[in-house]
C-alpha atoms as a PDB file:
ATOM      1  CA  UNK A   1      28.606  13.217   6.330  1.00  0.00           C
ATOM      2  CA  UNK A   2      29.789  12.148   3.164  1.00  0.00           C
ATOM      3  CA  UNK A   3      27.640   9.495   1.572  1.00  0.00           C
ATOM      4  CA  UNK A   4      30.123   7.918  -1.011  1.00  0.00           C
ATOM      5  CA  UNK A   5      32.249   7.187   2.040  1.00  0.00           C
ATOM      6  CA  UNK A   6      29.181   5.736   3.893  1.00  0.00           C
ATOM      7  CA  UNK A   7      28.088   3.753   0.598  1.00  0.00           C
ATOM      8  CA  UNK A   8      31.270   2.066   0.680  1.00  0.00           C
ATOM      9  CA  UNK A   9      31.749   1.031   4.230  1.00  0.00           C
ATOM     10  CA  UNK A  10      28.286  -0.461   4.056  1.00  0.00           C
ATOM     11  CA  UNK A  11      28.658  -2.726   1.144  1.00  0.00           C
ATOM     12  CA  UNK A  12      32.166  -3.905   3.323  1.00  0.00           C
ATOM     13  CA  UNK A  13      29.570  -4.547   5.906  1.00  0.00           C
ATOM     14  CA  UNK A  14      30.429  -1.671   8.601  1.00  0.00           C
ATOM     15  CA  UNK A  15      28.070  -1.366  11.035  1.00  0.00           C
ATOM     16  CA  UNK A  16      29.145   1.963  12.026  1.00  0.00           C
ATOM     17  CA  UNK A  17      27.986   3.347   8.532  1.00  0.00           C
ATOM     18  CA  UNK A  18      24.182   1.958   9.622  1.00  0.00           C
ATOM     19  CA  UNK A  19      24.449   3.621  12.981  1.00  0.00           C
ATOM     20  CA  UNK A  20      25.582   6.571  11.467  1.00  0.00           C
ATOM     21  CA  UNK A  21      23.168   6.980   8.589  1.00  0.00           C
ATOM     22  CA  UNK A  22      20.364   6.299  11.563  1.00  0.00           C
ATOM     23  CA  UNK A  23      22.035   9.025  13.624  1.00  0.00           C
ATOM     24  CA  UNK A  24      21.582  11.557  10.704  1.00  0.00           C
ATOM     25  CA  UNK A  25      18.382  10.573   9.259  1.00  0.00           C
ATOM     26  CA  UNK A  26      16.221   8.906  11.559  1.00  0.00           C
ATOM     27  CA  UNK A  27      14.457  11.589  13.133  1.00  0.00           C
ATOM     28  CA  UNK A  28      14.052  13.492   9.652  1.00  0.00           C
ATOM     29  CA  UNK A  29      12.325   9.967   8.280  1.00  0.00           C
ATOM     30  CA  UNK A  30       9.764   9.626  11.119  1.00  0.00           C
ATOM     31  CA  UNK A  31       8.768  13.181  10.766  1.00  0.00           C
ATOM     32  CA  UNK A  32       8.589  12.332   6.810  1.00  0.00           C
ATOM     33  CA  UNK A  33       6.444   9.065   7.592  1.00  0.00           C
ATOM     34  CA  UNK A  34       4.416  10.742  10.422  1.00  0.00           C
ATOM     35  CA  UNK A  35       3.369  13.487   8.469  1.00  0.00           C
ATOM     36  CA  UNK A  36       1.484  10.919   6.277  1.00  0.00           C
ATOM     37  CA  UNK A  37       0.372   7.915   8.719  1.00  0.00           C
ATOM     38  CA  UNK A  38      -0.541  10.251  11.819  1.00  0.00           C
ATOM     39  CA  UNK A  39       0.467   7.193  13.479  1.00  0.00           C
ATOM     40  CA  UNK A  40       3.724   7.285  15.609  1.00  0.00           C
ATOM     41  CA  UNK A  41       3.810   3.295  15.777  1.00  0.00           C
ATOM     42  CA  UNK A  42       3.667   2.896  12.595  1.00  0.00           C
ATOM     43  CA  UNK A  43       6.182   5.869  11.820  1.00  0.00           C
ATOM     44  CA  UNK A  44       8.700   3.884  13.873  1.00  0.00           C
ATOM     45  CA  UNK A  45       8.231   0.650  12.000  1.00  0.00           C
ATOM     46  CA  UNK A  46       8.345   2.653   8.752  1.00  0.00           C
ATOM     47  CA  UNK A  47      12.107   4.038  10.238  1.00  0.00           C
ATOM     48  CA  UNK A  48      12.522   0.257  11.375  1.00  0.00           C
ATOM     49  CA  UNK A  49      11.994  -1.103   7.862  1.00  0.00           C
ATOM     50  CA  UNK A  50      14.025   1.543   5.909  1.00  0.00           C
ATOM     51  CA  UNK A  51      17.324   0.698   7.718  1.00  0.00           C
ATOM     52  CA  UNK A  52      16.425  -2.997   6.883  1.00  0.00           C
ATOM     53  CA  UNK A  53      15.861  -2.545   3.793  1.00  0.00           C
ATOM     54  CA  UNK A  54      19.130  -0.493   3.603  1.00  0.00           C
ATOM     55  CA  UNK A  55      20.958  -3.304   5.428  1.00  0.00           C
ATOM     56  CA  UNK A  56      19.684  -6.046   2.926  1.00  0.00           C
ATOM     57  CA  UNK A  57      20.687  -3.924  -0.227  1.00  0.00           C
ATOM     58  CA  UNK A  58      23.975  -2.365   1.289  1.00  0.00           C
ATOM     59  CA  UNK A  59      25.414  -5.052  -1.975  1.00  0.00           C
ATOM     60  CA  UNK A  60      23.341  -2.884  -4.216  1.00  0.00           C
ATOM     61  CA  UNK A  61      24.507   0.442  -3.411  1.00  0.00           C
ATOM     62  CA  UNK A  62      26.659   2.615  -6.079  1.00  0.00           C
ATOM     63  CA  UNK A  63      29.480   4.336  -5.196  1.00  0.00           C
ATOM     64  CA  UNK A  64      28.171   7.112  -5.617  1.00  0.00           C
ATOM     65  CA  UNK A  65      24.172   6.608  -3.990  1.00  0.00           C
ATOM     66  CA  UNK A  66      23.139   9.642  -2.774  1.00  0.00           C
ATOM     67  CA  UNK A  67      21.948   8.073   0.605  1.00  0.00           C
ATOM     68  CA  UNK A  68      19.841  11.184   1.496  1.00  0.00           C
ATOM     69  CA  UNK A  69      17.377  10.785  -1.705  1.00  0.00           C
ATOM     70  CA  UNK A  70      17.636   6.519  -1.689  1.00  0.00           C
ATOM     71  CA  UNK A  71      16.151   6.389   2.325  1.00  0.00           C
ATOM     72  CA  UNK A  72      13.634   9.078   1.592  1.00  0.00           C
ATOM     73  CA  UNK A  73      13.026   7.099  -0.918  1.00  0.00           C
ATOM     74  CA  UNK A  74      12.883   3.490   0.543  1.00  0.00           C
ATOM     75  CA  UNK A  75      10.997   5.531   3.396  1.00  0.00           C
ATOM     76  CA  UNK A  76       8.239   6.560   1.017  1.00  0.00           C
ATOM     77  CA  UNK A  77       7.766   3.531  -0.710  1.00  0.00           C
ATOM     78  CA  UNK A  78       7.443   1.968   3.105  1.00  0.00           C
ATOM     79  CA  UNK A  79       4.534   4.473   3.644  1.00  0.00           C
ATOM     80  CA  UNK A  80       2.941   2.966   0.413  1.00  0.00           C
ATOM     81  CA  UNK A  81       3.452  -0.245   1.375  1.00  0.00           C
ATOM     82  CA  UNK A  82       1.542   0.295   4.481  1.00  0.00           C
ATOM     83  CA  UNK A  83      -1.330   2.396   2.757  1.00  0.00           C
ATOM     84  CA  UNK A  84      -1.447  -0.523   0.678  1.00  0.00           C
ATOM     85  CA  UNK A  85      -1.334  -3.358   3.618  1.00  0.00           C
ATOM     86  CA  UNK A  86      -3.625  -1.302   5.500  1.00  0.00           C
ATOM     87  CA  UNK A  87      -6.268  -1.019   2.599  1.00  0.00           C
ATOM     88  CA  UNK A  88      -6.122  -4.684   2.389  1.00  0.00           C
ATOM     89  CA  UNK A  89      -6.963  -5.836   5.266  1.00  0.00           C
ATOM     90  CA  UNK A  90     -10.938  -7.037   5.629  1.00  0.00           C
ATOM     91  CA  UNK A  91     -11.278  -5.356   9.237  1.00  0.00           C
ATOM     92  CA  UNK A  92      -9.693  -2.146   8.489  1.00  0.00           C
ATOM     93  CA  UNK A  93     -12.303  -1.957   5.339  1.00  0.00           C
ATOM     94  CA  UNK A  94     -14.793  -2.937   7.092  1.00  0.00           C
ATOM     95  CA  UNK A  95     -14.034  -0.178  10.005  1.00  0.00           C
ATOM     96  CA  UNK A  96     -14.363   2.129   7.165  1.00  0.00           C
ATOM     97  CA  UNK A  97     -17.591   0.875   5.390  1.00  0.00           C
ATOM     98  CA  UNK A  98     -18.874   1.455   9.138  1.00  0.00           C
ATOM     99  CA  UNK A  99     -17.564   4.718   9.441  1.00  0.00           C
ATOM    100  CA  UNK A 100     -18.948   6.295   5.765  1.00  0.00           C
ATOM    101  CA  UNK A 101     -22.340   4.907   6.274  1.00  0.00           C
ATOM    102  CA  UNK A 102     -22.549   5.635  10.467  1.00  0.00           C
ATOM    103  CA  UNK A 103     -21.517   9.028   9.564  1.00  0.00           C
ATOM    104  CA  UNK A 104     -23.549   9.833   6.691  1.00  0.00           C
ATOM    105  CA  UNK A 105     -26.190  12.050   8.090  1.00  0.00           C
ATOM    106  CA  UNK A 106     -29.224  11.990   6.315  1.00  0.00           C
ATOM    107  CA  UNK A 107     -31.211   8.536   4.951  1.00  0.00           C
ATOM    108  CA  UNK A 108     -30.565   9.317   0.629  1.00  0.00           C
ATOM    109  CA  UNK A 109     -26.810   8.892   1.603  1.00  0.00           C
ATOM    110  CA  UNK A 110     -27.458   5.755   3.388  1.00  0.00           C
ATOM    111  CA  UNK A 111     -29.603   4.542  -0.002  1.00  0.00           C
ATOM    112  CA  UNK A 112     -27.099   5.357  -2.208  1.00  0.00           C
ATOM    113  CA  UNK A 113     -24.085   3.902  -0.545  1.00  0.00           C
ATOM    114  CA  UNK A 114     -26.287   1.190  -0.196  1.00  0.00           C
ATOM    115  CA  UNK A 115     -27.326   1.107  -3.928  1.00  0.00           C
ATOM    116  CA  UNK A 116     -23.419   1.354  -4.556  1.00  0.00           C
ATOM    117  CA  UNK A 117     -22.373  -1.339  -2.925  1.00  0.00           C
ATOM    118  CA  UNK A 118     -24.891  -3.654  -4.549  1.00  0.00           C
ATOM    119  CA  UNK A 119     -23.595  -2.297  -7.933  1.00  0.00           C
ATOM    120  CA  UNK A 120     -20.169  -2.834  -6.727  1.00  0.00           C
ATOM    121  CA  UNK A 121     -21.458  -6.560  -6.039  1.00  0.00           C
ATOM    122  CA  UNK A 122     -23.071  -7.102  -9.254  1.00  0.00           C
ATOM    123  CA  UNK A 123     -20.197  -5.837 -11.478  1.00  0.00           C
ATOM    124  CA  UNK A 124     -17.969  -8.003  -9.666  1.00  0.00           C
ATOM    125  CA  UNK A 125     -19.905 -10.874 -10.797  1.00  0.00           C
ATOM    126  CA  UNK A 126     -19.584 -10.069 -14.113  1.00  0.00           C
ATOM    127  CA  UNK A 127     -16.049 -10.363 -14.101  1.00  0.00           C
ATOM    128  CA  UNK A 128     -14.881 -13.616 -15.775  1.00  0.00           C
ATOM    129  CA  UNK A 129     -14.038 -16.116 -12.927  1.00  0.00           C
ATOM    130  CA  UNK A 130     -10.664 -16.248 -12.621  1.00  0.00           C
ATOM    131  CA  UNK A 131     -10.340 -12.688 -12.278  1.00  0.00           C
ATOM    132  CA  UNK A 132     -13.454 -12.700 -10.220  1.00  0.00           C
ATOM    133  CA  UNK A 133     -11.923 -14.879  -7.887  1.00  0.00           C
ATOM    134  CA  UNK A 134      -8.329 -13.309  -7.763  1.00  0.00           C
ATOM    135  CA  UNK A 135     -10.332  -9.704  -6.676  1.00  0.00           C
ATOM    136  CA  UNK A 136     -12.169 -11.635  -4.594  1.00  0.00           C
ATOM    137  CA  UNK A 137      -9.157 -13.397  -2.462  1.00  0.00           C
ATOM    138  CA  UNK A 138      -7.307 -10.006  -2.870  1.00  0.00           C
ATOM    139  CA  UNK A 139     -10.073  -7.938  -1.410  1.00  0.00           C
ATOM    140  CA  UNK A 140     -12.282  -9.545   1.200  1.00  0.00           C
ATOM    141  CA  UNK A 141      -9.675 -11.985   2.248  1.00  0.00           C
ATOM    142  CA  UNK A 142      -6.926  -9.442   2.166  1.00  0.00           C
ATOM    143  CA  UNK A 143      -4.766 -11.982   0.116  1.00  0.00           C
ATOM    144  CA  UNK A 144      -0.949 -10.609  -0.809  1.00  0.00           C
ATOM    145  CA  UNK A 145      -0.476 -11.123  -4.634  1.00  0.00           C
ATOM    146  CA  UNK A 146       2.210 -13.934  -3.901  1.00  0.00           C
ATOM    147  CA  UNK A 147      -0.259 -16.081  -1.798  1.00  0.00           C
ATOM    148  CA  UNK A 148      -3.208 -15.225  -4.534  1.00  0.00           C
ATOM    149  CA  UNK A 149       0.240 -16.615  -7.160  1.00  0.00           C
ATOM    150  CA  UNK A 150       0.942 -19.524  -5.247  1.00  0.00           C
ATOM    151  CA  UNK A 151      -2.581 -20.976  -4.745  1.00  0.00           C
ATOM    152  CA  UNK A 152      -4.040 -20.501  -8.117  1.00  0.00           C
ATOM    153  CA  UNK A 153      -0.368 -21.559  -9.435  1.00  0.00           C
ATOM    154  CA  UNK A 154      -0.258 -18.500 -11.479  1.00  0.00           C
ATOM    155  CA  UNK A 155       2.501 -15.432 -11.721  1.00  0.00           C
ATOM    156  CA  UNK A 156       2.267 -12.403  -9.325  1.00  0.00           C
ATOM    157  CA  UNK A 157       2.098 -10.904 -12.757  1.00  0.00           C
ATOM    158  CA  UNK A 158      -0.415 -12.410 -13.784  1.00  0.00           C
ATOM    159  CA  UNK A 159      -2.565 -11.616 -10.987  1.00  0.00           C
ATOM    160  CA  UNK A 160      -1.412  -8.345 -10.741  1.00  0.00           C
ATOM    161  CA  UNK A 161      -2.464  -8.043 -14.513  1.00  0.00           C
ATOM    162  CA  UNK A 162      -6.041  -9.119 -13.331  1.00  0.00           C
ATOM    163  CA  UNK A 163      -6.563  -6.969 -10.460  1.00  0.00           C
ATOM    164  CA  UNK A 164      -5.601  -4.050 -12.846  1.00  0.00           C
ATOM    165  CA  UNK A 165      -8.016  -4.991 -15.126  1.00  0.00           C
ATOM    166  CA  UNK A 166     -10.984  -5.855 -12.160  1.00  0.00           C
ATOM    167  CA  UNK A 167     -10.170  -2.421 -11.089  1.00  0.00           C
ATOM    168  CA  UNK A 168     -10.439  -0.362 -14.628  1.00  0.00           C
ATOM    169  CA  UNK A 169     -13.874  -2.201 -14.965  1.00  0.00           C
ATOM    170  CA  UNK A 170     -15.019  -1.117 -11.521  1.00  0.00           C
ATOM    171  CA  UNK A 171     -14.442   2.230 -12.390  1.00  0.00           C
ATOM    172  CA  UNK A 172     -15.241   2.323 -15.551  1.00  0.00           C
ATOM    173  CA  UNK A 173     -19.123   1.225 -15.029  1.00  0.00           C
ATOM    174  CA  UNK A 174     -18.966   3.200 -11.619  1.00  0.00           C
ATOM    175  CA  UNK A 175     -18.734   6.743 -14.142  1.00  0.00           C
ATOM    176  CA  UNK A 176     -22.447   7.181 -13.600  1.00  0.00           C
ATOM    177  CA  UNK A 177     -22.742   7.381  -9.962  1.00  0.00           C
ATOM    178  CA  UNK A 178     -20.643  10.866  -9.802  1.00  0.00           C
ATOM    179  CA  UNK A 179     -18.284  11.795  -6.761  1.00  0.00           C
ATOM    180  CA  UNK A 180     -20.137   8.966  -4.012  1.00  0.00           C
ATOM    181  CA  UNK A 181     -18.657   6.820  -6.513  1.00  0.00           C
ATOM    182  CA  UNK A 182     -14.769   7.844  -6.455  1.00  0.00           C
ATOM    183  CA  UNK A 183     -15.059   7.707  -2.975  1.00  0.00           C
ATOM    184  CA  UNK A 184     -16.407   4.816  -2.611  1.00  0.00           C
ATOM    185  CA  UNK A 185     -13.676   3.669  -5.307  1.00  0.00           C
ATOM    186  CA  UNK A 186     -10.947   5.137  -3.569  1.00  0.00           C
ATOM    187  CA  UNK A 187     -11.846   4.047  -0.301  1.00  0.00           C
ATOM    188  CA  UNK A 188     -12.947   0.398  -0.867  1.00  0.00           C
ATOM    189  CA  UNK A 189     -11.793  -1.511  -4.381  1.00  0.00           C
END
């Protein structure tokens, strides 16, 4: 399948090209999304959302796009999207706060995470309030940056630029609590 020739008949639009470049590569991209979501629904909206994405930026395309490496590639920055989406949303965290302290098997694991997550609360006080409240919005209410934009009529950039810096501070005063804290970290904020 030659991909210059594909690249061409979908900027004209050809719909054949799509069905084509889903023929050859949609089974290869589920496996590829699979094989990090474990999740066959969401592997097939991953597939779903690369060949829309290709669609919308057929315009885009170079004459020479090698199609193979740009829908892996639109395919794994789906998968992050999701990670990301997933992370984000309040019931999905708080599955997971469940899970790490219903699992934890013994009572000092219990304290700590408990002991961490009051930390957690008290250095996210400290933050100065915007930034306080952008965090806030972004992680218990699962806010996208673009809604957090639009109702504090600020750039996505600019909040962006504060959950950055909300994060570095987490983790910077979280040093002291050892691994429980990167996991907690990595898992949570």
């Amino acid at each position: 399948m030659d991909g210059n020739k594909l690249a061409k008949q979908l900027k004209l639009g050809g719909k054949q090209a799509i069905n084509d470049l889903y023929g050859a590569y949609s089974s290869r991209l589920y496996r590829f999304a699979f094989g990090y979501l474990k999740s066959e629904e969401d592997a097939r909206d991953v597939i779903q959302e690369v060949f829309i994405r290709l669609w919308n930026k057929r315009n885009e395309l170079k004459d020479d796009t090698n199609m193979e490496a740009f829908l892996f590639t639109l395919a794994k920055n789906t998968v992050i999207s999701l990670f990301r989406k997933k992370i984000s949303e309040k019931d999905y965290l708080e599955q997971l706060r469940y899970l790490v302290v219903k699992n934890s098997s013994d009572t000092e694991n219990q304290v700590n995470y408990k002991l961490l997550s009051e930390k957690v609360t008290q250095l996210i006080s400290r933050l100065p309030e915007q930034r306080r409240r952008i965090f806030l919005l972004s992680k218990e209410k699962g806010y996208p940056n673009k809604s957090i934009a639009e109702e504090l009529h600020i750039s996505v950039k600019t909040v962006e630029d504060h959950l950055s810096k909300a994060r570095k501070f987490l983790k910077n005063n979280l040093d002291e609590y050892g691994f429980l804290a990167i996991l907690f970290y990595e898992m949570f904020i």
